[in-house]
Protein backbone atom coordinates (compact mmCIF):
# COMPACT_ATOMS: atom_id res chain seq x y z
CA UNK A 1 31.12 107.54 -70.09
CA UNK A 2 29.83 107.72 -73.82
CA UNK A 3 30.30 104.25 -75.42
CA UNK A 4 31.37 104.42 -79.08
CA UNK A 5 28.13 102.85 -80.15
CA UNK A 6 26.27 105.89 -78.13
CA UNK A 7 29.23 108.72 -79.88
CA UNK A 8 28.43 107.22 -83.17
CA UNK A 9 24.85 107.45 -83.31
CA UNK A 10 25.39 111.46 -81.90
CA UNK A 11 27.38 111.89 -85.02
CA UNK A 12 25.68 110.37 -87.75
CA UNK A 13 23.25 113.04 -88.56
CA UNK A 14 26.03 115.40 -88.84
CA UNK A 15 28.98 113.08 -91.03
CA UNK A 16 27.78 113.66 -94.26
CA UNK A 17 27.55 117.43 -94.12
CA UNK A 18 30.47 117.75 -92.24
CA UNK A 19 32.34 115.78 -95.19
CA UNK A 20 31.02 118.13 -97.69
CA UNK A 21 32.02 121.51 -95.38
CA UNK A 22 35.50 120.02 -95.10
CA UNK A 23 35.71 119.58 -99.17
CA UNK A 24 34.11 123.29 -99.54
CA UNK A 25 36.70 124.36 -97.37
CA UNK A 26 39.71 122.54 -98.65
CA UNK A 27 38.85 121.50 -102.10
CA UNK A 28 40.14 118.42 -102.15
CA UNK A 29 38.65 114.81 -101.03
CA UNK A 30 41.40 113.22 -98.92
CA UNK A 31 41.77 116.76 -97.15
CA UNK A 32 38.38 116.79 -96.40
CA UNK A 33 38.55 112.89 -95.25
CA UNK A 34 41.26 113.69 -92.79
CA UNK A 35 39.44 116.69 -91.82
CA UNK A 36 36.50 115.10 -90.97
CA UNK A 37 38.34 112.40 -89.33
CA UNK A 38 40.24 114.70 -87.04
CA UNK A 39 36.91 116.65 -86.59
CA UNK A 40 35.37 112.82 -85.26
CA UNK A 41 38.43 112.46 -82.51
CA UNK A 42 38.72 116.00 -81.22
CA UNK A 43 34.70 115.64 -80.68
CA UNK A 44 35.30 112.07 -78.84
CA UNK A 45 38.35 113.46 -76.60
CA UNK A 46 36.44 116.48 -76.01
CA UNK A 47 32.71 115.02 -75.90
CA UNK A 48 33.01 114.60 -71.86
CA UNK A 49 33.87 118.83 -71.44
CA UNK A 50 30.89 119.26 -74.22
CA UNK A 51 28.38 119.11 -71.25
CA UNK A 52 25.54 120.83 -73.98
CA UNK A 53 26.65 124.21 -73.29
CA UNK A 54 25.93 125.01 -76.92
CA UNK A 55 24.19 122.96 -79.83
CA UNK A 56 25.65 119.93 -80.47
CA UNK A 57 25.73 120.82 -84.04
CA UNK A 58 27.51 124.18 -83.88
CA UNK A 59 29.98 122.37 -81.51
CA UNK A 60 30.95 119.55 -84.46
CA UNK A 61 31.22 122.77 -87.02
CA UNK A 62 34.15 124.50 -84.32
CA UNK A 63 35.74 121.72 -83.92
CA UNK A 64 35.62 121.30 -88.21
CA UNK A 65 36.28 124.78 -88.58
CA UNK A 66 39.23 124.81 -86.80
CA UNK A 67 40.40 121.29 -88.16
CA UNK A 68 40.33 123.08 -92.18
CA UNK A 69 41.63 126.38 -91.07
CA UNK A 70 44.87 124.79 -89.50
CA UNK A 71 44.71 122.01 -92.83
CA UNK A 72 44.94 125.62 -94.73
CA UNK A 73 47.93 127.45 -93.10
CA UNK A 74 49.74 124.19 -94.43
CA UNK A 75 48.34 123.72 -97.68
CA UNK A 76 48.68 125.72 -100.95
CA UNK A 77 45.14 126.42 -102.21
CA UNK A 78 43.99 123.84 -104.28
CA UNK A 79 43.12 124.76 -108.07
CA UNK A 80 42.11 123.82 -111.79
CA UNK A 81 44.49 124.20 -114.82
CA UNK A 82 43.13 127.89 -116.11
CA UNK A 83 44.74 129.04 -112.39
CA UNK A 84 48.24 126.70 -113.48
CA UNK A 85 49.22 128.37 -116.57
CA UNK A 86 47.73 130.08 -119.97
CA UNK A 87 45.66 127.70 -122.63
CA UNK A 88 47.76 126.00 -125.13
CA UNK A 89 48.13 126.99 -128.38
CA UNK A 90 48.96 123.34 -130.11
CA UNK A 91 47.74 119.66 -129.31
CA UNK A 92 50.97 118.67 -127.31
CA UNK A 93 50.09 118.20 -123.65
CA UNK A 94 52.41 118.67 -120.95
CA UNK A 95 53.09 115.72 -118.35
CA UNK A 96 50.76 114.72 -114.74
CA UNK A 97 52.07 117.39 -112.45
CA UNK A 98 51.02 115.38 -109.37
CA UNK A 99 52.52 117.47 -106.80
CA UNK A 100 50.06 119.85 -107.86
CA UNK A 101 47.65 120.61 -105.21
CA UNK A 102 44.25 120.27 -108.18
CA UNK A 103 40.99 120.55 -106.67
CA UNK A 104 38.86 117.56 -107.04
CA UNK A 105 35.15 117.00 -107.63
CA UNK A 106 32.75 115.21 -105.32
CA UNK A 107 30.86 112.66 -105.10
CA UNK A 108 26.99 114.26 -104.04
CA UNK A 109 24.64 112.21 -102.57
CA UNK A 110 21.43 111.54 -104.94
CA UNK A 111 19.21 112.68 -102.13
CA UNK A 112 21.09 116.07 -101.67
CA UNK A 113 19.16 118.90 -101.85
CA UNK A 114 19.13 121.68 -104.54
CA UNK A 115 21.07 123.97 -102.18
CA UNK A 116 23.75 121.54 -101.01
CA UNK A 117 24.10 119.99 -104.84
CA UNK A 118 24.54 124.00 -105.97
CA UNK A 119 26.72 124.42 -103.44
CA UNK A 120 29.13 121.61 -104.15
CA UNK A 121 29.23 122.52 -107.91
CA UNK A 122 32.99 123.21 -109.30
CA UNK A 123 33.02 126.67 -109.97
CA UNK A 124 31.26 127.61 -106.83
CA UNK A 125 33.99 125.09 -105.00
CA UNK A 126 36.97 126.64 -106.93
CA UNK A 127 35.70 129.85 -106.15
CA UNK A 128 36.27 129.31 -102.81
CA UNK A 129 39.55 128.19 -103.11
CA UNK A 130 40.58 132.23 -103.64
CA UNK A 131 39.37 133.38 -100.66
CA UNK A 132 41.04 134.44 -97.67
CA UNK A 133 40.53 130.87 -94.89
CA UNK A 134 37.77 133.62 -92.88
CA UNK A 135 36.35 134.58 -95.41
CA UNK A 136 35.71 131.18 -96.79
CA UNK A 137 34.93 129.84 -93.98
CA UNK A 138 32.80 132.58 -92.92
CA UNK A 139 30.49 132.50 -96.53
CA UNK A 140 30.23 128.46 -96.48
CA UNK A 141 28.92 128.83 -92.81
CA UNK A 142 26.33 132.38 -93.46
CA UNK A 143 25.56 131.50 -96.63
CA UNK A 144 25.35 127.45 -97.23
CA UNK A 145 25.06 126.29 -93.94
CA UNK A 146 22.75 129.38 -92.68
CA UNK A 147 24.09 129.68 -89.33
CA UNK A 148 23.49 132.81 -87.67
CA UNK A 149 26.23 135.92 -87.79
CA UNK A 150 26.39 135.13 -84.41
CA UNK A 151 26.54 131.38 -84.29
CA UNK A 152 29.70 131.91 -86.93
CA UNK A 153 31.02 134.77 -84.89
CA UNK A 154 31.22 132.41 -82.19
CA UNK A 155 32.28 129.46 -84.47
CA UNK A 156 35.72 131.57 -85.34
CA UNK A 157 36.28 133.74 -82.42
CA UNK A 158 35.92 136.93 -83.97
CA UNK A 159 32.72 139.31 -83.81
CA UNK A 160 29.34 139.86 -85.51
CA UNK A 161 30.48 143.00 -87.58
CA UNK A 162 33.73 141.33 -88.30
CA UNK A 163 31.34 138.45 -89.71
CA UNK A 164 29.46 140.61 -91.72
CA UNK A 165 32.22 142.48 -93.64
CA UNK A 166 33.91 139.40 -94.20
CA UNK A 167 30.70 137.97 -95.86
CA UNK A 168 30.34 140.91 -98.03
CA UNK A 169 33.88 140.97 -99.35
CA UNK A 170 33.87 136.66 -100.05
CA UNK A 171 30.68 137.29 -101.71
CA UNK A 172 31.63 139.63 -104.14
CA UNK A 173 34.97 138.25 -104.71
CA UNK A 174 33.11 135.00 -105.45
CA UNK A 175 30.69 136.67 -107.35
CA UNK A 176 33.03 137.66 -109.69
CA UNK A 177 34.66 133.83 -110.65
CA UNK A 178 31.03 131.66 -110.72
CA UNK A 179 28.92 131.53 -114.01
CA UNK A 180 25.53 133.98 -113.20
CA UNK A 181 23.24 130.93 -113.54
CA UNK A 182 24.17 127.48 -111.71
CA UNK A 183 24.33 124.34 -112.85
CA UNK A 184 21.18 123.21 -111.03
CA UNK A 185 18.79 126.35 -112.38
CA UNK A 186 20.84 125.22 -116.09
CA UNK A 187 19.54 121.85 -115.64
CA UNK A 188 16.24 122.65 -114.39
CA UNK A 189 15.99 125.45 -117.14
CA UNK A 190 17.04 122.89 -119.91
CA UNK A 191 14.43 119.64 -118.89
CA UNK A 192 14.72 116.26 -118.23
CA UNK A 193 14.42 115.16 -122.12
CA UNK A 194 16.60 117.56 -123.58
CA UNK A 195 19.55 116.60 -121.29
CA UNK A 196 18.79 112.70 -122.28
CA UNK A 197 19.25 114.07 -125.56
CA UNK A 198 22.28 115.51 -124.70
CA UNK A 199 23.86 112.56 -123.42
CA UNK A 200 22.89 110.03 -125.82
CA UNK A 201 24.74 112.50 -128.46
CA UNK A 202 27.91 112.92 -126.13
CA UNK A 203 27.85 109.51 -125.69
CA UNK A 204 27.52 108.56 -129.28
CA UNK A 205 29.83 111.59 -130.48
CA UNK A 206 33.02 109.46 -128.07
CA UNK A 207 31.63 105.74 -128.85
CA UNK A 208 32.07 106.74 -133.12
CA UNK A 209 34.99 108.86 -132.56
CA UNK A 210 33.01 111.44 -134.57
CA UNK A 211 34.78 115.47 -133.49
CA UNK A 212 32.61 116.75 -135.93
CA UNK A 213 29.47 115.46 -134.02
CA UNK A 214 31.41 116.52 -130.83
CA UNK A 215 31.82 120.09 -131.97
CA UNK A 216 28.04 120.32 -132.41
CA UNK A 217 27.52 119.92 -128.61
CA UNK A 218 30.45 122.79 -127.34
CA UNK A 219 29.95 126.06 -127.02
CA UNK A 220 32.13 128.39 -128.85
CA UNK A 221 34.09 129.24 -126.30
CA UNK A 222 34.08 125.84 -124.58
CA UNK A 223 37.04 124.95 -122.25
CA UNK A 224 38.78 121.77 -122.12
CA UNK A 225 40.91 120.72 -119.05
CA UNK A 226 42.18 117.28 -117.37
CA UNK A 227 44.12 117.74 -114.07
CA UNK A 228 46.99 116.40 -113.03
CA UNK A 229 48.23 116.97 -116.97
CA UNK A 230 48.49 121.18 -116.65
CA UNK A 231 47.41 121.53 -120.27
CA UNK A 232 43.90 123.09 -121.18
CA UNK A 233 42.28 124.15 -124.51
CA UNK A 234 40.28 127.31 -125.24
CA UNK A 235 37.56 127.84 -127.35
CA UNK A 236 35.61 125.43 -129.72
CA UNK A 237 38.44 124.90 -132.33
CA UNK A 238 41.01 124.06 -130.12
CA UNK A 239 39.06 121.83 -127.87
CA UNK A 240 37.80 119.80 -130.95
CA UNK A 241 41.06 119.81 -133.01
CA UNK A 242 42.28 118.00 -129.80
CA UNK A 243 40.13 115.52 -129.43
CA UNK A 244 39.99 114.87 -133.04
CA UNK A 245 44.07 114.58 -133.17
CA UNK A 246 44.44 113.12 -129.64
CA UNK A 247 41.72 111.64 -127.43
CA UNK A 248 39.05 110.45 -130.11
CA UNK A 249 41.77 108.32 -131.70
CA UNK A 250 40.96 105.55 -129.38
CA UNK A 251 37.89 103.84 -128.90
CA UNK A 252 36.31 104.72 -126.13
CA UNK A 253 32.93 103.86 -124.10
CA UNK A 254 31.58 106.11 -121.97
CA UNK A 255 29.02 105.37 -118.76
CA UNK A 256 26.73 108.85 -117.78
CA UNK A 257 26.63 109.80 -113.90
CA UNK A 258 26.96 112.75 -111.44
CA UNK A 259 29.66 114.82 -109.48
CA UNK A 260 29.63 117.78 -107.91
CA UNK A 261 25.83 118.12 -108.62
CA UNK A 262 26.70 118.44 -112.21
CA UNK A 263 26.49 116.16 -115.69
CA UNK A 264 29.34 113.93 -115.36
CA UNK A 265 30.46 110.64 -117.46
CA UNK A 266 33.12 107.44 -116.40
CA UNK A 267 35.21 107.68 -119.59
CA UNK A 268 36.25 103.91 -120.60
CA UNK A 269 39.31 103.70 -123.05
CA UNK A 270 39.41 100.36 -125.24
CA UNK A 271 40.62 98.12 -126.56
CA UNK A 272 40.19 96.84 -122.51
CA UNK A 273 38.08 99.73 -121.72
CA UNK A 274 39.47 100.46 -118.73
CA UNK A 275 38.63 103.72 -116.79
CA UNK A 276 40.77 106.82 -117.99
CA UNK A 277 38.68 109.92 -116.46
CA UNK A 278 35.93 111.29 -114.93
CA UNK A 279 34.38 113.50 -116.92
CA UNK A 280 32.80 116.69 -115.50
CA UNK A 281 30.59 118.66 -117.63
CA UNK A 282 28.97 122.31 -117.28
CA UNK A 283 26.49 123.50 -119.46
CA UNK A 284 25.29 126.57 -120.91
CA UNK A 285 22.03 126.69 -122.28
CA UNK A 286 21.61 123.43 -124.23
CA UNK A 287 25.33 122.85 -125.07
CA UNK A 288 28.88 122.36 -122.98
CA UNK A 289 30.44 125.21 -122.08
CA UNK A 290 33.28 123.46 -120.01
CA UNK A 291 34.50 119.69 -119.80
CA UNK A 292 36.88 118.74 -116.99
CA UNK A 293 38.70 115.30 -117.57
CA UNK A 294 39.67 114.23 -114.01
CA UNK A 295 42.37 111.41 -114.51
CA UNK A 296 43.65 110.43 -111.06
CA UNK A 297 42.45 106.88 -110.25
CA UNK A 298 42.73 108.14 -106.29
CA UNK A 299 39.79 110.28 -107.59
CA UNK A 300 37.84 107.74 -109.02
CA UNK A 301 38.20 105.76 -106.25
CA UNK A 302 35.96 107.99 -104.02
CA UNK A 303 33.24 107.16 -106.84
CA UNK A 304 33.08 103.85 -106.20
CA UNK A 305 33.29 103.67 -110.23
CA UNK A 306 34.33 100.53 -112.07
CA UNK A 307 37.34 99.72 -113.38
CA UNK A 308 36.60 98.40 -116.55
């Protein structure tokens, strides 16, 4: 019989990207912990039946698969304010809609990879979160993971044409809702001085409360969002008059890092400077084309970011 010490060390090479397929698939990080966690115990129980008849790998990805697509038929679809309701025209935010299902971003790895750091980026992950379960899972498995069309036929019970159209319909719906250039080729494009230059002005731009210096980073049609609150801002006047009349009234310090492969800052509100959001960024070129304010400390928390 397997000892737990001997299950454990089968498993390890496969927990991390098992995490990250769970969050593709479910957009969210505590879904994805409880799907990886349920993953972990079928794969004990069953680990005695295993017997190698297939790759151990593809075996841990079934057993995942089937974890997310049952998390799914219970679960409304997880999604950013511009799916919640139309950009507001004034500064007046509505209140934290908790019961929201909002996706969350994640926390990549610093030795990811290109690929998995592209394919953990928002848009791509949000993306997602309009597809069909198959077809979802189907594209994160083909086209992320590259397992065969007949490992993933296998994988979800279905066959290899069945596969294949379902591939070509995710990735042209998908298509269709991600920016044509990804954060990663953005970043790569821009260089590593420009984007230090880039973040010492953000980061100046909050720590002087200065909207005018802000508004010299956006894009014009820059979007502004900060789930749980609903509300969103569209466009480079908006998001500015905003944080000019709302957020930039407060002093605020703010601490550069990465999610979801992308820019991302720990916002710090004074006087105490405690941690109010996670900021998300996107760019475009040299400049912001979309800022994402995450504000639920259960996010944070999977950052391992301090408080204060």
């Amino acid at each position: 019989m397997t000892s737990g010490q001997e299950f454990e060390s089968l498993v390890a090479p496969h927990r991390r990207e098992l995490r990250a397929y769970c969050y593709r698939m479910l957009g969210s990080l505590q879904d994805a912990e409880d799907a990886l966690q349920e993953t972990l115990l079928g794969a004990w129980k069953g680990l005695a039946s295993f017997e190698g008849r297939s790759a151990l790998k593809s075996w841990l990805y079934r057993i995942a698969t089937h974890a997310c697509l049952r998390a799914l038929e219970q679960r409304n679809a997880r999604i950013l304010p511009y799916d919640y309701a139309p950009a507001s025209r004034g500064s007046q935010v509505e209140p934290m809609l908790e019961l929201v299902p909002w996706l969350d971003p994640y926390p990549v790895a610093p030795d990811a990879t290109f690929e998995q750091r592209e394919s953990l980026e928002l848009a791509f992950v949000a993306a997602l979160q309009h597809l069909p379960a198959v077809q979802r899972a189907t594209l994160i498995l083909r086209e992320v993971l590259a397992f065969s069309a007949a490992e993933a036929a296998q994988l979800l019970e279905t066959s290899v044409p069945a596969i294949n159209s379902a591939l070509q319909r995710a990735k042209a719906a998908v298509r269709t809702r991600v920016p044509p250039l990804s954060q990663q080729a953005t970043l790569a494009e821009l260089g590593d001085a420009a984007q230090q230059s880039l973040v010492r002005a953000y980061v100046d731009a909050w720590a002087q409360q200065d909207a005018q210096a802000l508004l010299t980073l956006l894009t014009e049609d820059v979007r502004f969002s900060m789930p749980p609150i609903p509300t969103w801002f569209d466009g480079r006047d908006a998001v500015v008059r905003f944080f000019a009349e709302a957020v930039l009234r407060a002093p605020w310090r703010l601490e550069p890092t990465w999610a979801s492969g992308q820019l991302a800052f720990a916002a710090y509100q004074g006087p105490g400077f405690r941690l109010g959001a996670l900021n998300v960024v996107r760019l475009r070129g040299g400049k912001i084309a979309e800022l994402t304010g995450f504000l639920a400390p259960a996010t944070h928390a999977f950052f391992s970011l301090p408080g204060r």
